[in-house]
Protein backbone atom coordinates (compact mmCIF):
# COMPACT_ATOMS: atom_id res chain seq x y z
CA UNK A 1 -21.35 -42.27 -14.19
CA UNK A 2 -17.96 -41.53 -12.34
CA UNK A 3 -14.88 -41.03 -14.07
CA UNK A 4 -12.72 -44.59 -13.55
CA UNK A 5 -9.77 -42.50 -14.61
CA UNK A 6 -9.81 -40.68 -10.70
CA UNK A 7 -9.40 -42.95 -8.03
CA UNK A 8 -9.77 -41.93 -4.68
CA UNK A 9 -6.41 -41.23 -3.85
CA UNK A 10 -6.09 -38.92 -6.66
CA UNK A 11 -9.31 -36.85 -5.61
CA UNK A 12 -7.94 -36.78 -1.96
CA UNK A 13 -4.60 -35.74 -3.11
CA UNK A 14 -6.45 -32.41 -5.14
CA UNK A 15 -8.68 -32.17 -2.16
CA UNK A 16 -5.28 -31.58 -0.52
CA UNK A 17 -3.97 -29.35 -2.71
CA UNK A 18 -6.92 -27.31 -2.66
CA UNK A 19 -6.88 -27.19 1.05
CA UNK A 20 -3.12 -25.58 0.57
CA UNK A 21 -3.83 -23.34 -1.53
CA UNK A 22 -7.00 -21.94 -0.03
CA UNK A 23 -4.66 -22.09 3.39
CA UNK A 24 -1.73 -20.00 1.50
CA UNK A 25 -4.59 -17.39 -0.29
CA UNK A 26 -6.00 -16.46 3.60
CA UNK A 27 -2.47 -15.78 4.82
CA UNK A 28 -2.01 -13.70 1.82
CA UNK A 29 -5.11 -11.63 2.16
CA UNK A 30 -3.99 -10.96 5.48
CA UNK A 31 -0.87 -10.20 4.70
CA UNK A 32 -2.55 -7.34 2.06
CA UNK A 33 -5.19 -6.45 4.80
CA UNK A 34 -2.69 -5.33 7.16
CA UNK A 35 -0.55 -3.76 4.25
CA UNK A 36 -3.21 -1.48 3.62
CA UNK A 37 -3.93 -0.84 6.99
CA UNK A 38 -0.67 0.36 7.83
CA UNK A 39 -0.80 2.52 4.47
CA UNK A 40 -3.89 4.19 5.79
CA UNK A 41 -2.01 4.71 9.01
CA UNK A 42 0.95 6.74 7.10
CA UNK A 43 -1.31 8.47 4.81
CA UNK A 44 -3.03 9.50 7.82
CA UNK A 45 0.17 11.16 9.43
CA UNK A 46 0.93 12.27 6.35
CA UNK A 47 -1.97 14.81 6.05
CA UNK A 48 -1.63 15.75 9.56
CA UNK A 49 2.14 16.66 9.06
CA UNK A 50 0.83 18.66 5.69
CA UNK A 51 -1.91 20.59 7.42
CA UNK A 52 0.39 21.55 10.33
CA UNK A 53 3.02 22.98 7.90
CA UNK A 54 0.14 25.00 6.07
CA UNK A 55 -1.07 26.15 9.62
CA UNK A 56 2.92 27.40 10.16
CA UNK A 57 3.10 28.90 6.57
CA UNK A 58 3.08 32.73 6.47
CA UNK A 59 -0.15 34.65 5.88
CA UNK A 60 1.34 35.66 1.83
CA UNK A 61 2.97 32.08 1.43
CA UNK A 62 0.07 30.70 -0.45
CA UNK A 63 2.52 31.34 -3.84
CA UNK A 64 0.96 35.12 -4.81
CA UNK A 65 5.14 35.90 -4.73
CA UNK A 66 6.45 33.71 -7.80
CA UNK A 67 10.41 33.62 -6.84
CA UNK A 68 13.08 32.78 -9.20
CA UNK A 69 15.05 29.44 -8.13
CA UNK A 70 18.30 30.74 -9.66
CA UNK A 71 17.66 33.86 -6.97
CA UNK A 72 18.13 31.29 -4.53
CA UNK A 73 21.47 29.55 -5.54
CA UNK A 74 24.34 29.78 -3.58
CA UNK A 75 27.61 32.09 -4.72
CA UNK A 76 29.99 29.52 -6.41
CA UNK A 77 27.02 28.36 -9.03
């Protein structure tokens, strides 16, 4: 037996608001979709950039010479 307490109206009005939302959740997940994609993009770069600078590093540079930061302060410290 349907419920006398929704008329018509009211189930077209949350029909409506339904619609809305749905509407405002797809512009959303777009929104993320292309978020991510452009994430992807700069992670992307990213690792190139880091592999180039490994490719320029000197042949010893992979850390076998531990150095001493204070070694490398200027003068007036």
């Amino acid at each position: 037996m349907p419920d006398p307490s929704h008329t018509p109206d009211d189930i077209a009005q949350r029909l409506e608001a339904l619609e809305i939302k749905a509407s405002f959740t797809e512009d959303l997940l777009d929104q993320l979709n292309l978020t991510i994609y452009r994430q992807q993009q700069h992670i992307d770069e990213l690792l190139r950039a880091v592999a180039l600078l490994r490719q320029q590093m000197p042949e010893g540079g992979g850390g076998a010479a531990v150095r001493d930061l204070r070694d490398e302060l200027p003068p007036h410290y």
